[in-house]
C-alpha atoms as a PDB file:
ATOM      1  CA  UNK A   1      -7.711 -50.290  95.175  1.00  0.00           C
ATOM      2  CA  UNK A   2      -4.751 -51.859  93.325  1.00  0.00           C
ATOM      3  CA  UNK A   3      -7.271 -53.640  90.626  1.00  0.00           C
ATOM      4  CA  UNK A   4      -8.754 -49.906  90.219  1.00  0.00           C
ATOM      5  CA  UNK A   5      -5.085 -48.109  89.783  1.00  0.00           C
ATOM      6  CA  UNK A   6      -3.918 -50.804  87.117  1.00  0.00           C
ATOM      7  CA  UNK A   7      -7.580 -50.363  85.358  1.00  0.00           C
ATOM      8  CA  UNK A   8      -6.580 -46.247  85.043  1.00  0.00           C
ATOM      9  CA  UNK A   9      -3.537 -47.045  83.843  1.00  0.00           C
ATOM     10  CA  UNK A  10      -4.467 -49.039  81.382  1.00  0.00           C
ATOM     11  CA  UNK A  11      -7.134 -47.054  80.167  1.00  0.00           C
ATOM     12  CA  UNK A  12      -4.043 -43.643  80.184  1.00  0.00           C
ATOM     13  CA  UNK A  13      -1.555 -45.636  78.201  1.00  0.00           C
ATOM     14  CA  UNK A  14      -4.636 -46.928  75.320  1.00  0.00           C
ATOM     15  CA  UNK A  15      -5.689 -43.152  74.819  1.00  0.00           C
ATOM     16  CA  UNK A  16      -1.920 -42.318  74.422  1.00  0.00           C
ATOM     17  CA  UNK A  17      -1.740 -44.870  71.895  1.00  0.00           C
ATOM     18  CA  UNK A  18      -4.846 -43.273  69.957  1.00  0.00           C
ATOM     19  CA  UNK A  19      -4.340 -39.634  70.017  1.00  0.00           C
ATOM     20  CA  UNK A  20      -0.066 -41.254  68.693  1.00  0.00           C
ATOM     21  CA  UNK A  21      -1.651 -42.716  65.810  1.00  0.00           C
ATOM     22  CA  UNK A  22      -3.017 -40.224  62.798  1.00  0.00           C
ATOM     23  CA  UNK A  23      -6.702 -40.317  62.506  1.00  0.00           C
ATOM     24  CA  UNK A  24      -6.260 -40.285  58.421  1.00  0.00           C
ATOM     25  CA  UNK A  25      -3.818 -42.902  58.406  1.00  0.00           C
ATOM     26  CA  UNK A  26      -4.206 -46.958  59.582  1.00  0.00           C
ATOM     27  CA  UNK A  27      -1.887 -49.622  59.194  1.00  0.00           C
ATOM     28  CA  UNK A  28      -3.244 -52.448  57.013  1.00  0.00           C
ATOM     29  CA  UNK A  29      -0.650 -55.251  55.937  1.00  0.00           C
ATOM     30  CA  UNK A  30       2.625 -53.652  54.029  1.00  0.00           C
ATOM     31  CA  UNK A  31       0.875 -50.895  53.028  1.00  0.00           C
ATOM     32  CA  UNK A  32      -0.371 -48.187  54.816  1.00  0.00           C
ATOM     33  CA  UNK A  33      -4.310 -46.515  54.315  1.00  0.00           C
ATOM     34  CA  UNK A  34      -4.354 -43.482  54.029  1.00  0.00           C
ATOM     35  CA  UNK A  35      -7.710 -40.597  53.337  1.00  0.00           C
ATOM     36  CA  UNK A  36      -7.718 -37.545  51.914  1.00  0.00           C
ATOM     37  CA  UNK A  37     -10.404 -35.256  51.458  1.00  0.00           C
ATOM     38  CA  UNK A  38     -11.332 -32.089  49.006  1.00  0.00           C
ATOM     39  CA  UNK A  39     -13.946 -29.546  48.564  1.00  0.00           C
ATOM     40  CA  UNK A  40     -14.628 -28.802  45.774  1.00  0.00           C
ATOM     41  CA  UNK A  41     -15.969 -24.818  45.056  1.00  0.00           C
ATOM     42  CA  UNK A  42     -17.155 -23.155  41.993  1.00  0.00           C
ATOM     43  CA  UNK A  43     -14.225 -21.570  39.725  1.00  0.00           C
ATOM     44  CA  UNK A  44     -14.857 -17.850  39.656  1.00  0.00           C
ATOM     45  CA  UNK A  45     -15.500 -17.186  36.498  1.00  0.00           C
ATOM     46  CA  UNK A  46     -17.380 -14.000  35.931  1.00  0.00           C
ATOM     47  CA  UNK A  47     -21.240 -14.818  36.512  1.00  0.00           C
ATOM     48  CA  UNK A  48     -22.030 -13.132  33.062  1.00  0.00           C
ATOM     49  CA  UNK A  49     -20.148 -15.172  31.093  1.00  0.00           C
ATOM     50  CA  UNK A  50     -20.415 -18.681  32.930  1.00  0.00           C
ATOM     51  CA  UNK A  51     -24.424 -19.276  33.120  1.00  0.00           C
ATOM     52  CA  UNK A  52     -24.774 -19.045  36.610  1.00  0.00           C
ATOM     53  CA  UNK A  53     -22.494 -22.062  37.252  1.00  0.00           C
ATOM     54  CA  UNK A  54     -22.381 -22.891  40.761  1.00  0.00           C
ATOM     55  CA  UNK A  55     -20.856 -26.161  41.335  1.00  0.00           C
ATOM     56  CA  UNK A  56     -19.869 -27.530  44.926  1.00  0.00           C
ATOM     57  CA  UNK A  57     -18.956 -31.047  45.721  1.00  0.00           C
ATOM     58  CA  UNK A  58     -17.072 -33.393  48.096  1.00  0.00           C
ATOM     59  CA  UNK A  59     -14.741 -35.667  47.062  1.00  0.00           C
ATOM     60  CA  UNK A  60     -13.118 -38.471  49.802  1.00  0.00           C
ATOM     61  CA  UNK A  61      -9.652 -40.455  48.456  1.00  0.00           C
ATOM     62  CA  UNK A  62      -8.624 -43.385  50.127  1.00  0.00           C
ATOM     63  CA  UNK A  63      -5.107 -44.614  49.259  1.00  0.00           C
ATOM     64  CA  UNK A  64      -3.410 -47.638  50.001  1.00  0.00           C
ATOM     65  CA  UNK A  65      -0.015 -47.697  48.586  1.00  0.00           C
ATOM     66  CA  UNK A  66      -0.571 -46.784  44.243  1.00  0.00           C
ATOM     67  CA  UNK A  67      -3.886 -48.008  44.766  1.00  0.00           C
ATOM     68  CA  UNK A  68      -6.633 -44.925  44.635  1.00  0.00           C
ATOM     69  CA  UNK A  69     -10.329 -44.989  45.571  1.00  0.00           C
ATOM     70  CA  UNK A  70     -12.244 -42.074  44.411  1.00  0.00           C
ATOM     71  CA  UNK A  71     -15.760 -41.028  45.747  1.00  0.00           C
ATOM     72  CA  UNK A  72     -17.207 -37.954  44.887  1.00  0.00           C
ATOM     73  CA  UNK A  73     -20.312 -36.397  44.568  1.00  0.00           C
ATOM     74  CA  UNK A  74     -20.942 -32.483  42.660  1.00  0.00           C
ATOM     75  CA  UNK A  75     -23.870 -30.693  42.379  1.00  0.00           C
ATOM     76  CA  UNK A  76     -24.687 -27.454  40.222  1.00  0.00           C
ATOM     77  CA  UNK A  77     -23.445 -29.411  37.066  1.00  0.00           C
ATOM     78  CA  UNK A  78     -24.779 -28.948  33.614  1.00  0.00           C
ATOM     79  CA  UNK A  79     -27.530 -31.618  33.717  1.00  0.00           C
ATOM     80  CA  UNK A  80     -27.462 -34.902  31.387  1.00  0.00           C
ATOM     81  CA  UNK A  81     -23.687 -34.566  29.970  1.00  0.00           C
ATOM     82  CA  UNK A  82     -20.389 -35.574  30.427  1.00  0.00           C
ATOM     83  CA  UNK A  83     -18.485 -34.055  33.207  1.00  0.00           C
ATOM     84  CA  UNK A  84     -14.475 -34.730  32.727  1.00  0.00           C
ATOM     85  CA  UNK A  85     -12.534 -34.840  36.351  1.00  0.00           C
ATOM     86  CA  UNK A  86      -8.986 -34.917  36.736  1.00  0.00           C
ATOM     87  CA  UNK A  87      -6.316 -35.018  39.556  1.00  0.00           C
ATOM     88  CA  UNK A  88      -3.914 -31.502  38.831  1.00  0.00           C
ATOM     89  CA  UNK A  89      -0.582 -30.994  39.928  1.00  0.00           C
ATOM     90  CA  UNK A  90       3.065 -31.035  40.457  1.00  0.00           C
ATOM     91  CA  UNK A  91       4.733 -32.131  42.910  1.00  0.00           C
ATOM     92  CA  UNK A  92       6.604 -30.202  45.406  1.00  0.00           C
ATOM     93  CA  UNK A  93       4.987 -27.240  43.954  1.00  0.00           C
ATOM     94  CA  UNK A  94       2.650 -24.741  45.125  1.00  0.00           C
ATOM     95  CA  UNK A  95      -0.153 -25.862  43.610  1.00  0.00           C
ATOM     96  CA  UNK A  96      -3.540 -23.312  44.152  1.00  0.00           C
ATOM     97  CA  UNK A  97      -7.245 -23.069  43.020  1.00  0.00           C
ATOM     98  CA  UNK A  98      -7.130 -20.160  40.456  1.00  0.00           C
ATOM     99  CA  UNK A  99      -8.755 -16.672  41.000  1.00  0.00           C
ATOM    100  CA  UNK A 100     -10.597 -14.459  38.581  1.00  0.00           C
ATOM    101  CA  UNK A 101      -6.929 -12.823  38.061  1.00  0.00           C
ATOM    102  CA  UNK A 102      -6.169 -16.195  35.920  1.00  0.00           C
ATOM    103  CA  UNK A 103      -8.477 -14.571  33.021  1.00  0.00           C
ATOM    104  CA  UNK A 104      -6.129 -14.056  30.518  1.00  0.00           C
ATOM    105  CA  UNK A 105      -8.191 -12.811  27.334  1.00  0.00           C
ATOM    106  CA  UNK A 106     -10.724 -10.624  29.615  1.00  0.00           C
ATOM    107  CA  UNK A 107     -13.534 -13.258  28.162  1.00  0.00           C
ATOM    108  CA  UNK A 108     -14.876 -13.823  31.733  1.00  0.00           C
ATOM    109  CA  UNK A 109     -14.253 -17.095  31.857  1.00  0.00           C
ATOM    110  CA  UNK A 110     -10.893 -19.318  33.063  1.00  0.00           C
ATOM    111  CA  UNK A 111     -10.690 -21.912  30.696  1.00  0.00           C
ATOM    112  CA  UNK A 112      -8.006 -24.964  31.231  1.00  0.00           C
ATOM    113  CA  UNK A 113      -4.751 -23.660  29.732  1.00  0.00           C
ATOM    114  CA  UNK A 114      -5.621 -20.456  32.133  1.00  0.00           C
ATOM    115  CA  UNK A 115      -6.019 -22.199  35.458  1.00  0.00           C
ATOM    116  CA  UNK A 116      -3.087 -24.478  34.677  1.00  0.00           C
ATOM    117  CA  UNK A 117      -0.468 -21.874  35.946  1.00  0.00           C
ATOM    118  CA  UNK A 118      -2.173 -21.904  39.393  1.00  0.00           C
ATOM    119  CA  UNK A 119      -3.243 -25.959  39.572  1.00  0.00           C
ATOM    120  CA  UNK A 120      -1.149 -27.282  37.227  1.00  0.00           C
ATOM    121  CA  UNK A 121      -0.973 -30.187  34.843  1.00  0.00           C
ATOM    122  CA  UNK A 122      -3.342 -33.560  34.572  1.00  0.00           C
ATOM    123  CA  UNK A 123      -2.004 -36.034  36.582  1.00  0.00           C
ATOM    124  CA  UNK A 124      -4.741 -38.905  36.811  1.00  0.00           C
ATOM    125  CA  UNK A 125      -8.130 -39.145  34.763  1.00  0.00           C
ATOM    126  CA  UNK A 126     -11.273 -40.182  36.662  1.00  0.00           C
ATOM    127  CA  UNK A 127     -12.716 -42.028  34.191  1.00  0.00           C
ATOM    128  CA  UNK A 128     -15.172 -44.314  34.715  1.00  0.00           C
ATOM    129  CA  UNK A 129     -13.580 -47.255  32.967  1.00  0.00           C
ATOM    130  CA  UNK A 130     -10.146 -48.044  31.197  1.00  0.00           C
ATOM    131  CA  UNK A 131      -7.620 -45.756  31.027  1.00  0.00           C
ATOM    132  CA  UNK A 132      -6.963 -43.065  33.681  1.00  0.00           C
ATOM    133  CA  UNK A 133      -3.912 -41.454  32.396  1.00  0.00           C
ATOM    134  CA  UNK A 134      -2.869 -38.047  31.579  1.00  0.00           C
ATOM    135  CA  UNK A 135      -2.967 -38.337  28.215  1.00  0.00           C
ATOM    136  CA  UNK A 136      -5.746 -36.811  26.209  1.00  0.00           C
ATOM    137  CA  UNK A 137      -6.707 -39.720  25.242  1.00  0.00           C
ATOM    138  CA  UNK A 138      -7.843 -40.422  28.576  1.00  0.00           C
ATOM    139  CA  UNK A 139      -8.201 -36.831  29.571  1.00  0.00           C
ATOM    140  CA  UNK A 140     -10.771 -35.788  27.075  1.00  0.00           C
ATOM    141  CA  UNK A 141     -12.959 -39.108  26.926  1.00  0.00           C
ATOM    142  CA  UNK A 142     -16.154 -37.770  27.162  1.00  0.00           C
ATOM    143  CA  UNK A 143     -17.570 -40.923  26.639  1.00  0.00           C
ATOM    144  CA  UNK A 144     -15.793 -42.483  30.272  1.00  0.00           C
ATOM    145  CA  UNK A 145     -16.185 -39.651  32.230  1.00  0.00           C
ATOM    146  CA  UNK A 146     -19.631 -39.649  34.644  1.00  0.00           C
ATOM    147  CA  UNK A 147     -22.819 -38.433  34.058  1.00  0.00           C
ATOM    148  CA  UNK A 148     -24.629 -34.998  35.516  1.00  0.00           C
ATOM    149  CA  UNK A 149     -28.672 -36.453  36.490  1.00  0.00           C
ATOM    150  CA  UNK A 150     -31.283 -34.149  35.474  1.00  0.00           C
ATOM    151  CA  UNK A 151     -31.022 -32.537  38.730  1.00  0.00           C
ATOM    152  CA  UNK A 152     -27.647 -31.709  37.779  1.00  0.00           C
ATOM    153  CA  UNK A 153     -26.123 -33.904  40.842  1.00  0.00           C
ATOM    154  CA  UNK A 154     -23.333 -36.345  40.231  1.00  0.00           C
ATOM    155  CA  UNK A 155     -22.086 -39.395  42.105  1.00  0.00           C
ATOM    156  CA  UNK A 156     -18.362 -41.379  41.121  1.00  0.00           C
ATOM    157  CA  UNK A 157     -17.002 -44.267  42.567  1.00  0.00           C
ATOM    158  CA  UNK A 158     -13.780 -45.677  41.422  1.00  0.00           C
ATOM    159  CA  UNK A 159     -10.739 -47.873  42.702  1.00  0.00           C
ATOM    160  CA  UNK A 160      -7.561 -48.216  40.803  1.00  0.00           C
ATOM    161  CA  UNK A 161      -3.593 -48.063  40.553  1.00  0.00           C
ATOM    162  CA  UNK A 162      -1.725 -44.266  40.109  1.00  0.00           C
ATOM    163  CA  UNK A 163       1.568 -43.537  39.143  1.00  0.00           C
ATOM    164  CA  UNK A 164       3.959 -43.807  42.575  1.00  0.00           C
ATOM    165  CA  UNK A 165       5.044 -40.324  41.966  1.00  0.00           C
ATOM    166  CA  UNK A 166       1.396 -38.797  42.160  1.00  0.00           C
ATOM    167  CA  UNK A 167       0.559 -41.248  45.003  1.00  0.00           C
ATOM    168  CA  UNK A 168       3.742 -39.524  47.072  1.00  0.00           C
ATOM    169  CA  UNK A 169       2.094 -36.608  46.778  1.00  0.00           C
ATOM    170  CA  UNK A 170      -1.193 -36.547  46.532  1.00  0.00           C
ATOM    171  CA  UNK A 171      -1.877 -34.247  49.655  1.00  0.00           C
ATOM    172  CA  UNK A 172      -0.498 -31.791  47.466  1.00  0.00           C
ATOM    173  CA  UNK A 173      -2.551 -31.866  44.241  1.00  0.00           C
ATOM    174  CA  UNK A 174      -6.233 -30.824  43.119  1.00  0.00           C
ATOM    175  CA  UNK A 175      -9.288 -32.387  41.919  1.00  0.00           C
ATOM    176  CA  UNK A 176     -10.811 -30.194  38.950  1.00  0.00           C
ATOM    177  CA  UNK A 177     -14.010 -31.020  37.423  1.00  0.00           C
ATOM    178  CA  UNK A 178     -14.893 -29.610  33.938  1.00  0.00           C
ATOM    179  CA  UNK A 179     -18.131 -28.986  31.517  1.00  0.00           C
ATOM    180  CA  UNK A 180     -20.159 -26.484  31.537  1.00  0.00           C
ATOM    181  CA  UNK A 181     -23.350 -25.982  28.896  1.00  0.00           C
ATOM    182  CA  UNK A 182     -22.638 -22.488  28.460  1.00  0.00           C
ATOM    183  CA  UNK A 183     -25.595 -21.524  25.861  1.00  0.00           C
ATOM    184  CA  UNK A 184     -28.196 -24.111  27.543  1.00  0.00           C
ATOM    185  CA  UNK A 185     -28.806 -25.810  24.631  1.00  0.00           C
ATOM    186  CA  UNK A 186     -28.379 -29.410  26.474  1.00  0.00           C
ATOM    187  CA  UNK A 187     -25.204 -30.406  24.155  1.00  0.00           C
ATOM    188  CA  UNK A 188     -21.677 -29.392  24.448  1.00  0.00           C
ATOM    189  CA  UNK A 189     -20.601 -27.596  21.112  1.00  0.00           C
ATOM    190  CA  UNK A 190     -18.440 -25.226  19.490  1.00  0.00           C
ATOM    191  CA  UNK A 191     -20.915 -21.956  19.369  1.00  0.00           C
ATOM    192  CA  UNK A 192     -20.021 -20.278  22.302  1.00  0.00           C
ATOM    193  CA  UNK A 193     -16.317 -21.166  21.345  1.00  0.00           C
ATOM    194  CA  UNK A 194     -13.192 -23.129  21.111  1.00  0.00           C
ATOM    195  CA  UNK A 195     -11.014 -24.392  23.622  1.00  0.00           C
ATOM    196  CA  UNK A 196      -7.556 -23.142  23.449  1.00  0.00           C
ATOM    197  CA  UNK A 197      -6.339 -26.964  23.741  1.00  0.00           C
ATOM    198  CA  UNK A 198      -7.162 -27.964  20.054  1.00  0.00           C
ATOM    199  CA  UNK A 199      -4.450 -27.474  18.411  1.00  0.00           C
ATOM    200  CA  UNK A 200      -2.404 -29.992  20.812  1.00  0.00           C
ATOM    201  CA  UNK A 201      -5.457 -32.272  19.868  1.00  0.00           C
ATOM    202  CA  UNK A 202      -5.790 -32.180  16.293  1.00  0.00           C
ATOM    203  CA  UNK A 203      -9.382 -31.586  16.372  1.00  0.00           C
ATOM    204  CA  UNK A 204     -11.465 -28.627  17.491  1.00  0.00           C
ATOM    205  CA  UNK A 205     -12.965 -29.214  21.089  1.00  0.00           C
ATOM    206  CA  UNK A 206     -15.546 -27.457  22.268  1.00  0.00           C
ATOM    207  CA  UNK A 207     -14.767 -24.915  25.320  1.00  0.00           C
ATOM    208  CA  UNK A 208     -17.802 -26.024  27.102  1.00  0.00           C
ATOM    209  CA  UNK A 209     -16.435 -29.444  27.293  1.00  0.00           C
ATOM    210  CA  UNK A 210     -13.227 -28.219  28.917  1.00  0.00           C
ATOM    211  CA  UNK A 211     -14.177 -25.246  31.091  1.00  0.00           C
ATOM    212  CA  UNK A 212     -13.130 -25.549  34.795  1.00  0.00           C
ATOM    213  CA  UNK A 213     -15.799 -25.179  36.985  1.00  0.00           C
ATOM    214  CA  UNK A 214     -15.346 -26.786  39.880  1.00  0.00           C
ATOM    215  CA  UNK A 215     -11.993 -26.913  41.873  1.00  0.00           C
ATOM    216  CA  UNK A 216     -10.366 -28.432  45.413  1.00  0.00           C
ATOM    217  CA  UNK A 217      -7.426 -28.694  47.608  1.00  0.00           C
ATOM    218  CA  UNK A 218      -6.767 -32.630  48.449  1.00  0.00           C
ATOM    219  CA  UNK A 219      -6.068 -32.582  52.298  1.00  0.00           C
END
């Protein structure tokens, strides 16, 4: 009887201990893991002026002190081009998805300058190699972001460092991912218009290249 009470209360005090300790959080040398997840759902842009975009994804973040890993997979995307992906936000803000209201010009469509009041400024760029910063030179590599397949599915898998300040806060930010072939002619270019963030560029940039269409809440 005594070897059965001392086996109960062990077993009591080890599920105290596990429902103590956070289920997205595990201590691992001086730094602690943490995981954050998003889902990602289609910006609501009107559906006459968008081409029937549609794109949903999943994106899981594991952090471990500045050090990010990224894996995230979207589907809907324009097939066969560039997709850029970026961490939004600013800390200790309320940072949102936007809603059709963001439409500033009436055009139907929300591009980047109109869905930064609601999510908010680059933070990190998920490229797929070198630089991941905030600048456009990072921010608007076409040629290091990931690749739609034909079926218009597309996988990313990264690890690397992030600013402390967007690490300290990164429960509060968004992932937003970006390109959509608006005239389905299997290219992004400047027919169907160009994006309001040009002129900080120096160059004209296609709004297909930059057009929000896929946006999530990192949890």
């Amino acid at each position: 009887m005594q070897r059965r009470k001392s086996l109960v209360r062990l077993a009591f005090v080890g599920a105290a201990l596990l429902s103590a300790a956070p289920a997205a959080a595990v201590e691992r040398g001086s730094a602690r893991t943490q995981v954050f997840r998003a889902d990602l759902r289609p910006v609501p842009h009107a559906a006459a002026a968008d081409s029937g975009s549609d794109v949903t994804g999943r994106a899981t973040l594991v952090l471990k002190g500045d050090e990010l890993r990224t894996v995230l997979t979207a589907r809907g995307l324009s097939p066969k081009l560039p997709h850029a992906m970026h961490i939004h936000g600013t800390p200790q803000a309320l940072n949102e998805c936007p809603s059709l209201g963001a439409d500033a010009n009436g055009d139907g469509l929300i591009d980047t300058a109109e869905g930064q009041p609601d999510y908010g400024p680059i933070d990190v760029s998920l490229t797929t190699s070198g630089g991941t910063s905030k600048e456009f030179s990072d921010a608007l590599a076409l040629d290091r972001f990931p690749v739609a397949k034909r079926s218009g599915v597309l996988t990313y898998n990264r690890r690397f460092t992030i600013p402390t300040e967007f690490a300290e806060s990164l429960g509060q930010l968004h992932i937003v991912v970006h390109g959509e072939d608006l005239n389905d002619n299997g290219e992004y270019d400047l027919g169907p218009g160009t994006s309001s963030l040009s002129g900080a560029v120096g160059s004209p940039v296609p709004l297909e290249a930059e057009l929000p269409v896929a946006c999530g809440t990192i949890e």
